[in-house]
PDB file of N, CA and C in Angstrom:
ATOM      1  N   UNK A   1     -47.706 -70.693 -45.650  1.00  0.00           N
ATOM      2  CA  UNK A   1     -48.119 -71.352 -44.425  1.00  0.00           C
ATOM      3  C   UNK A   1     -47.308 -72.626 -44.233  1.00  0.00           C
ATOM      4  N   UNK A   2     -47.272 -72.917 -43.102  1.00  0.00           N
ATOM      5  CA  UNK A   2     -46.536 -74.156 -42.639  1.00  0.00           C
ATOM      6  C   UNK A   2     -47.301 -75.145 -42.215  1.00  0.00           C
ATOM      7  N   UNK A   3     -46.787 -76.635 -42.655  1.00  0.00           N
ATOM      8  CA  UNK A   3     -47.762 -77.692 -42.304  1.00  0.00           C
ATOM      9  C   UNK A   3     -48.723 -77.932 -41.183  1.00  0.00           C
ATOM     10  N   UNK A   4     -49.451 -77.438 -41.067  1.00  0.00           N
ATOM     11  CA  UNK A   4     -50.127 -77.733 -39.602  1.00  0.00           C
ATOM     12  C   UNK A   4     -50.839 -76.161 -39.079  1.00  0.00           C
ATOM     13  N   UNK A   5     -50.157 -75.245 -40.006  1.00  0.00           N
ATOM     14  CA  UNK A   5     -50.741 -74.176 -39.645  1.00  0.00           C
ATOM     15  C   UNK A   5     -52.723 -73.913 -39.334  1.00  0.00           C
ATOM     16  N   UNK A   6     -52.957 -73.244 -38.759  1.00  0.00           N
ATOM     17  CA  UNK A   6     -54.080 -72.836 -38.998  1.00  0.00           C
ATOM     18  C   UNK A   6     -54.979 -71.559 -39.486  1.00  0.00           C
ATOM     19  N   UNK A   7     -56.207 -71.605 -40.295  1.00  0.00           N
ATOM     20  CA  UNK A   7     -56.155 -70.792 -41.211  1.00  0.00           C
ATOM     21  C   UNK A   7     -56.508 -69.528 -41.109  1.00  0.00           C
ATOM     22  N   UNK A   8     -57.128 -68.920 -39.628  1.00  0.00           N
ATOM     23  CA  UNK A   8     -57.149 -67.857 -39.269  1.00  0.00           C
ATOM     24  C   UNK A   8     -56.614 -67.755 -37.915  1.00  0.00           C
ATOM     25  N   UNK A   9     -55.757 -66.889 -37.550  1.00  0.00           N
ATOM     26  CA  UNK A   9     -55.234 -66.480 -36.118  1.00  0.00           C
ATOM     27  C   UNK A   9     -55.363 -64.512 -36.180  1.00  0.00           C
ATOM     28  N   UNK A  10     -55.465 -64.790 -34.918  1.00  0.00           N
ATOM     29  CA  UNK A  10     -55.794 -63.315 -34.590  1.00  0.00           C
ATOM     30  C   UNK A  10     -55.135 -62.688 -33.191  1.00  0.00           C
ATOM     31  N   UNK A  11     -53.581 -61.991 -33.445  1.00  0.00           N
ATOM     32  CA  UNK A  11     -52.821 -62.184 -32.416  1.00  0.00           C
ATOM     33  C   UNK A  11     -53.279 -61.110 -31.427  1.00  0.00           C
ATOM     34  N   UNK A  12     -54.607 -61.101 -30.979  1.00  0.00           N
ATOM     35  CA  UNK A  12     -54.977 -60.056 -30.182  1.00  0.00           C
ATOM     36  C   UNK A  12     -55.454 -60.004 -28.705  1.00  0.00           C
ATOM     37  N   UNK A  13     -54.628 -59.951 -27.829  1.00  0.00           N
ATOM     38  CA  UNK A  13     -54.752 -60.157 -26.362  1.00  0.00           C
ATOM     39  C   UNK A  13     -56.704 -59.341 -26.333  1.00  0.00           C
ATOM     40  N   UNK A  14     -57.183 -60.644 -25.583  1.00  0.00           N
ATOM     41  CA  UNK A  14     -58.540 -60.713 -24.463  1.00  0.00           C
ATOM     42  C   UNK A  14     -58.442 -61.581 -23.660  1.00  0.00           C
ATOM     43  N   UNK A  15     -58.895 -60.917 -22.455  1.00  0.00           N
ATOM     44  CA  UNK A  15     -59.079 -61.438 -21.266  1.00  0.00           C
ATOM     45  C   UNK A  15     -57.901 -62.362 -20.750  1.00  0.00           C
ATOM     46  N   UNK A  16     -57.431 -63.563 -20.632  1.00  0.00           N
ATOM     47  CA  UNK A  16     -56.684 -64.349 -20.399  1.00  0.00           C
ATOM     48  C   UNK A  16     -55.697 -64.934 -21.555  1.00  0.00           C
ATOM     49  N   UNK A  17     -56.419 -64.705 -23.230  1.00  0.00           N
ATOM     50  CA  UNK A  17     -55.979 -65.004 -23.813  1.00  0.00           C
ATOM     51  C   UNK A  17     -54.586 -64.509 -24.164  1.00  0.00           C
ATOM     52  N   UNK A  18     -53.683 -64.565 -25.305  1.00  0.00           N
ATOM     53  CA  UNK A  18     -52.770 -64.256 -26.134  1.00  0.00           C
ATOM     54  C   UNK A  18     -53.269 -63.879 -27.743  1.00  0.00           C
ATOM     55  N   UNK A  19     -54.117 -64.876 -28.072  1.00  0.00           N
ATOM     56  CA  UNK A  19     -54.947 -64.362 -29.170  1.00  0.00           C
ATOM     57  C   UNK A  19     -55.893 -66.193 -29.745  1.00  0.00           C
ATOM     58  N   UNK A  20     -56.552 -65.431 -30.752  1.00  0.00           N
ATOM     59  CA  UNK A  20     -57.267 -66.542 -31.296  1.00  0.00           C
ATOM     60  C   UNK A  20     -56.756 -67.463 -32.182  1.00  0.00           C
ATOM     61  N   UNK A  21     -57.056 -68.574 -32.799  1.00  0.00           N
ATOM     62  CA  UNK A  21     -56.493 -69.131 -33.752  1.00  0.00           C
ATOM     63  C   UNK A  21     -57.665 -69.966 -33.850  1.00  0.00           C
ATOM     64  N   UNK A  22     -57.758 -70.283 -35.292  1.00  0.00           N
ATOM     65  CA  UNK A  22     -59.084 -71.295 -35.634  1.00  0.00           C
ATOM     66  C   UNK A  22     -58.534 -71.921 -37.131  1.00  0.00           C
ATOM     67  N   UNK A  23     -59.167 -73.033 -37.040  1.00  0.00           N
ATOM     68  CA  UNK A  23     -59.005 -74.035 -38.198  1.00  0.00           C
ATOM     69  C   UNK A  23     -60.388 -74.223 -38.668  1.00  0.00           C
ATOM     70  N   UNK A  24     -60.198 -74.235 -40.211  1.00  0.00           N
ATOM     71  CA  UNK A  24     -61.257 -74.098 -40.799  1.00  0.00           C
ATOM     72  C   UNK A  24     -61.572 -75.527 -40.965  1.00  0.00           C
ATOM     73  N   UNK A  25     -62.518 -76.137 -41.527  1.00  0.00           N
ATOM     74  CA  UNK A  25     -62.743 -77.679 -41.687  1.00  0.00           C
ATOM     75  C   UNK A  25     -64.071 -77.486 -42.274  1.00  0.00           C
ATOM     76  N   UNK A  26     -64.210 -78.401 -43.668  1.00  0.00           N
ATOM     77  CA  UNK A  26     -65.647 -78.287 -44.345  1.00  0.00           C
ATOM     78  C   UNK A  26     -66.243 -80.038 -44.335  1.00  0.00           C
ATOM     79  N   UNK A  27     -67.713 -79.781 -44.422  1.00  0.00           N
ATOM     80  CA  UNK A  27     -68.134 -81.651 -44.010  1.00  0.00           C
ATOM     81  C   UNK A  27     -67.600 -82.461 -43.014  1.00  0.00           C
ATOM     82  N   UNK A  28     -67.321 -83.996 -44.084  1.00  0.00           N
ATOM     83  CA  UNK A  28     -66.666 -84.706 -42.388  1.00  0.00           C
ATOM     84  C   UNK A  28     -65.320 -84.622 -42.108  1.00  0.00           C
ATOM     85  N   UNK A  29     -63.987 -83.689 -42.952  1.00  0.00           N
ATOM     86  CA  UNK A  29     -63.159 -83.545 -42.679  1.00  0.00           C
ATOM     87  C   UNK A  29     -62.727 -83.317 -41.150  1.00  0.00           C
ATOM     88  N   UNK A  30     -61.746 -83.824 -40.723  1.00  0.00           N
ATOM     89  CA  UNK A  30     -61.328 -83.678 -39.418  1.00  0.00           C
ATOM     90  C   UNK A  30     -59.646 -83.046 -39.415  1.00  0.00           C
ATOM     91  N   UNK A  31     -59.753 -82.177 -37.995  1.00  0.00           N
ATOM     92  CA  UNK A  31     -58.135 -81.922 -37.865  1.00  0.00           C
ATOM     93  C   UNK A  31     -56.822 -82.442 -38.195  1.00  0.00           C
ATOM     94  N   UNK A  32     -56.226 -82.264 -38.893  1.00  0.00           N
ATOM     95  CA  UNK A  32     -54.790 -82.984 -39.090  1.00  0.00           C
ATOM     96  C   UNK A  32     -54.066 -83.497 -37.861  1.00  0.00           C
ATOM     97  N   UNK A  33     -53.067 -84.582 -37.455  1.00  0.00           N
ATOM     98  CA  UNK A  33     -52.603 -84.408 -36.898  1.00  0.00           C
ATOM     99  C   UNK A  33     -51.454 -83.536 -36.210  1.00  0.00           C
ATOM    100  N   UNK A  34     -51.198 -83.090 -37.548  1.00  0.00           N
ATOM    101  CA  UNK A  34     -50.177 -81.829 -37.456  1.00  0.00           C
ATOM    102  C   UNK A  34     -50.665 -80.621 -37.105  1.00  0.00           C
ATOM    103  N   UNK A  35     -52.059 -80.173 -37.397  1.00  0.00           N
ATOM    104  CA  UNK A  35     -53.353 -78.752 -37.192  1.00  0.00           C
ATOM    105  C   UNK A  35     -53.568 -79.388 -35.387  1.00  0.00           C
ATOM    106  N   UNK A  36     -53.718 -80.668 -34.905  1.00  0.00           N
ATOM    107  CA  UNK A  36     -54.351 -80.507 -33.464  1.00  0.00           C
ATOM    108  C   UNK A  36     -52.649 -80.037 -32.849  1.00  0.00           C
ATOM    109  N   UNK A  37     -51.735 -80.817 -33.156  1.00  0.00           N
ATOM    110  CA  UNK A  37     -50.470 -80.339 -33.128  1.00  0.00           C
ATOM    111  C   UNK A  37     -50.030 -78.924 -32.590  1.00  0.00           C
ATOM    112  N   UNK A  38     -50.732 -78.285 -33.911  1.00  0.00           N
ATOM    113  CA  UNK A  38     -49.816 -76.900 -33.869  1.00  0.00           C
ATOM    114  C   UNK A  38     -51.067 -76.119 -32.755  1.00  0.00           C
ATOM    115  N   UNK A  39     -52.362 -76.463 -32.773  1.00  0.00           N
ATOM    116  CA  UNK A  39     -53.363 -76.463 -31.480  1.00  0.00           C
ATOM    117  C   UNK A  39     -52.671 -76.641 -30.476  1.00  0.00           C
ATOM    118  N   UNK A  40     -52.415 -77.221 -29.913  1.00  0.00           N
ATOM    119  CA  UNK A  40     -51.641 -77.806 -28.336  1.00  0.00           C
ATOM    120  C   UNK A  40     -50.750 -77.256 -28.244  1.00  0.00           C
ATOM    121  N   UNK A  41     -49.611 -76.663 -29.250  1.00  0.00           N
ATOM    122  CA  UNK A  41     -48.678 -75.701 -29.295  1.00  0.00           C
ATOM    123  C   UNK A  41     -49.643 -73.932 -28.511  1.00  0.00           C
ATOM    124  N   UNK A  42     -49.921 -73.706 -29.445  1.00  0.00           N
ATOM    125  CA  UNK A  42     -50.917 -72.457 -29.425  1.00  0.00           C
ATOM    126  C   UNK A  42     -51.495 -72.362 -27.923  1.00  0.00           C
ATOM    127  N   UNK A  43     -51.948 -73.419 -27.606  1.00  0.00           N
ATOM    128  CA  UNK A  43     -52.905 -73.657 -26.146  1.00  0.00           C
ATOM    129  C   UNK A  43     -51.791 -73.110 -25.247  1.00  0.00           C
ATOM    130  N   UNK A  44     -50.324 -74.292 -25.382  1.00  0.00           N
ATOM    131  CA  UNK A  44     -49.896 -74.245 -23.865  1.00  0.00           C
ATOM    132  C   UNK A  44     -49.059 -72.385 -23.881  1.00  0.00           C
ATOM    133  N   UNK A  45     -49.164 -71.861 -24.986  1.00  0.00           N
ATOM    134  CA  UNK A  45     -49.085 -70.645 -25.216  1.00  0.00           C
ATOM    135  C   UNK A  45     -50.285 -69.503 -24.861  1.00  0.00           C
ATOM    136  N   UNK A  46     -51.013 -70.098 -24.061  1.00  0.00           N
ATOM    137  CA  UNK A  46     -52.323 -69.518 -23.730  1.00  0.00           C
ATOM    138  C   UNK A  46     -52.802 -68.764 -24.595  1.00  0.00           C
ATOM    139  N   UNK A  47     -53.218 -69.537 -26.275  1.00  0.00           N
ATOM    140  CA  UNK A  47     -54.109 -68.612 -26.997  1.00  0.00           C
ATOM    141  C   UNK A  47     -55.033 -69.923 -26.942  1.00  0.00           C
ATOM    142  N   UNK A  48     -56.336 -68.835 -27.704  1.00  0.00           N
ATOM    143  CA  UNK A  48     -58.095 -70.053 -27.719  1.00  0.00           C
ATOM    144  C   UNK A  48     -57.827 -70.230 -28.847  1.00  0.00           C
ATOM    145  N   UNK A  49     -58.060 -71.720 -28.947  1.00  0.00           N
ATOM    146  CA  UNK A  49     -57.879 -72.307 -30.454  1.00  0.00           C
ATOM    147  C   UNK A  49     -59.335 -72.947 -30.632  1.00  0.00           C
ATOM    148  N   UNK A  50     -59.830 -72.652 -31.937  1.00  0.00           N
ATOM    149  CA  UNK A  50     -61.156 -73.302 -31.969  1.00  0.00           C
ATOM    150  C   UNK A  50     -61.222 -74.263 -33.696  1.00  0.00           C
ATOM    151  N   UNK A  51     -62.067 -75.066 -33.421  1.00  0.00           N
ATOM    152  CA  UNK A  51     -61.783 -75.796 -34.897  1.00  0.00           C
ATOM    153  C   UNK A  51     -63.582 -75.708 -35.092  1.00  0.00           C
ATOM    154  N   UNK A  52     -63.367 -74.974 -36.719  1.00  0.00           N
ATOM    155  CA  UNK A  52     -65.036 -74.863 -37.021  1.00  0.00           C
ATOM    156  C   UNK A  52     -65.143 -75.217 -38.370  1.00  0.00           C
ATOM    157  N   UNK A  53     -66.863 -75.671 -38.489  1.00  0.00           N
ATOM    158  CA  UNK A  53     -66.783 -76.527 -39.694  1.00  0.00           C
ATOM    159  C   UNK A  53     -68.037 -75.644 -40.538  1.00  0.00           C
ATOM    160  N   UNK A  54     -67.928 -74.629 -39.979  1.00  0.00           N
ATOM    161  CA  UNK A  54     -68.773 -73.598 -40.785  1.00  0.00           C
ATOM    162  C   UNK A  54     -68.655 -72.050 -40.912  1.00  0.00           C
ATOM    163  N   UNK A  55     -68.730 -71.274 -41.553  1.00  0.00           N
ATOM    164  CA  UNK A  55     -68.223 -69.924 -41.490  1.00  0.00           C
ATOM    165  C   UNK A  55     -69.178 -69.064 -40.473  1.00  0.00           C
ATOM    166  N   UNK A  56     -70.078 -69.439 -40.022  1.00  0.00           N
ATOM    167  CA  UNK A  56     -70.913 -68.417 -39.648  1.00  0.00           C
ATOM    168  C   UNK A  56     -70.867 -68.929 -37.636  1.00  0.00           C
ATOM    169  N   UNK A  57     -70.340 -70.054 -37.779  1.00  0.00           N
ATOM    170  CA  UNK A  57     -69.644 -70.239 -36.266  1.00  0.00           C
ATOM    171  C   UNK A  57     -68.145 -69.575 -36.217  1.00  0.00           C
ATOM    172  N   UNK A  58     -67.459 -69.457 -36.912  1.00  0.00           N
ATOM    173  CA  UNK A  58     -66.317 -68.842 -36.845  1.00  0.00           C
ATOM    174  C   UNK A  58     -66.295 -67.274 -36.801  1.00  0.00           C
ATOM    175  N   UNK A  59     -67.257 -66.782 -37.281  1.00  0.00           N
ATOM    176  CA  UNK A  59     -67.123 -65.376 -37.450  1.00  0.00           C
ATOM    177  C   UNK A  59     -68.198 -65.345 -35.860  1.00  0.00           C
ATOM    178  N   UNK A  60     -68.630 -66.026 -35.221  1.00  0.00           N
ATOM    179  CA  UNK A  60     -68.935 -65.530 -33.918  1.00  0.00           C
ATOM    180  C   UNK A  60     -68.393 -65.853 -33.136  1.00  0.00           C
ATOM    181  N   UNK A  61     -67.464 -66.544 -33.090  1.00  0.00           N
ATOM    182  CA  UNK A  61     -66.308 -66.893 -32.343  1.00  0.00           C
ATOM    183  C   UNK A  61     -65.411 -65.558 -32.314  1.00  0.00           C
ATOM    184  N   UNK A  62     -65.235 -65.074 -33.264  1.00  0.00           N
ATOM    185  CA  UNK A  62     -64.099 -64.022 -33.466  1.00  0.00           C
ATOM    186  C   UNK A  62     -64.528 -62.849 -33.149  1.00  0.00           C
ATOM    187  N   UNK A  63     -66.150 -62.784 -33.081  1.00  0.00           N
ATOM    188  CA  UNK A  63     -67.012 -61.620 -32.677  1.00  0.00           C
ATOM    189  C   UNK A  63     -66.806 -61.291 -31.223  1.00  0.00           C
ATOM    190  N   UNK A  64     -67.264 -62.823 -30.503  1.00  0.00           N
ATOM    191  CA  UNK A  64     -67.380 -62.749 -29.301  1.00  0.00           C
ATOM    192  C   UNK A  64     -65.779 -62.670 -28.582  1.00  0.00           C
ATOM    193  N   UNK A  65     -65.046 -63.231 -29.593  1.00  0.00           N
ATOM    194  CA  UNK A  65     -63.157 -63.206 -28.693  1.00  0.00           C
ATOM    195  C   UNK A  65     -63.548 -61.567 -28.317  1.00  0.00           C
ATOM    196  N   UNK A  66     -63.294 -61.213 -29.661  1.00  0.00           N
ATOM    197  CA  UNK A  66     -62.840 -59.679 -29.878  1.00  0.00           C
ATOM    198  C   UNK A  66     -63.364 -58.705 -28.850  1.00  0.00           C
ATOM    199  N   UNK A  67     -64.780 -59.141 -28.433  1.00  0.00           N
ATOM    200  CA  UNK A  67     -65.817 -58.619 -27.108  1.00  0.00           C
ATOM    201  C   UNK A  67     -65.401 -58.565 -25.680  1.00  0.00           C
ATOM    202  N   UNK A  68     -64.410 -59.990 -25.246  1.00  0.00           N
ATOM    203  CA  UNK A  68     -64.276 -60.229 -24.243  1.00  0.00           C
ATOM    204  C   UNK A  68     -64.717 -60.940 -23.843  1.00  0.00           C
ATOM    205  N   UNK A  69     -66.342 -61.778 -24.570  1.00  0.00           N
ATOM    206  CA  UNK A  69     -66.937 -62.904 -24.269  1.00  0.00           C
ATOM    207  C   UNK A  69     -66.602 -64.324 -24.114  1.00  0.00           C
ATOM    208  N   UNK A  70     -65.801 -64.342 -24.221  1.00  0.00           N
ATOM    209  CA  UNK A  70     -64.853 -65.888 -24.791  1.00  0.00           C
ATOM    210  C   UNK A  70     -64.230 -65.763 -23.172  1.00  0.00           C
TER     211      UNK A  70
END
């Protein structure tokens, strides 16, 4: 992985998207500047980037991309 990367992406066209990408983050850790970085990259690339600080928001995030709900 590369500095700033994030730790799950999911290059799978829904709806408007290009695909998902999410950064994991545990407690009060916050985004890198290099992770919101490679975010704003990703964005103006029209994928949904989400930053979650728990596993069980992330896996419904990826539920609902994958649905069309997002």
């Amino acid at each position: 992985m590369k500095k700033g990367e994030h730790d799950v992406t999911l290059p799978v066209r829904r709806g408007r998207y290009t695909g998902l990408s999410i950064e994991l983050k545990h407690g009060d850790n916050r985004p890198t500047k290099e992770q919101l970085d490679y975010g704003a990259m990703l964005e103006a690339e029209g994928w949904m980037v989400r930053y979650c600080w728990d596993w069980q928001d992330a896996a419904d995030i990826i539920k609902l991309y994958l649905e069309g709900k997002l």
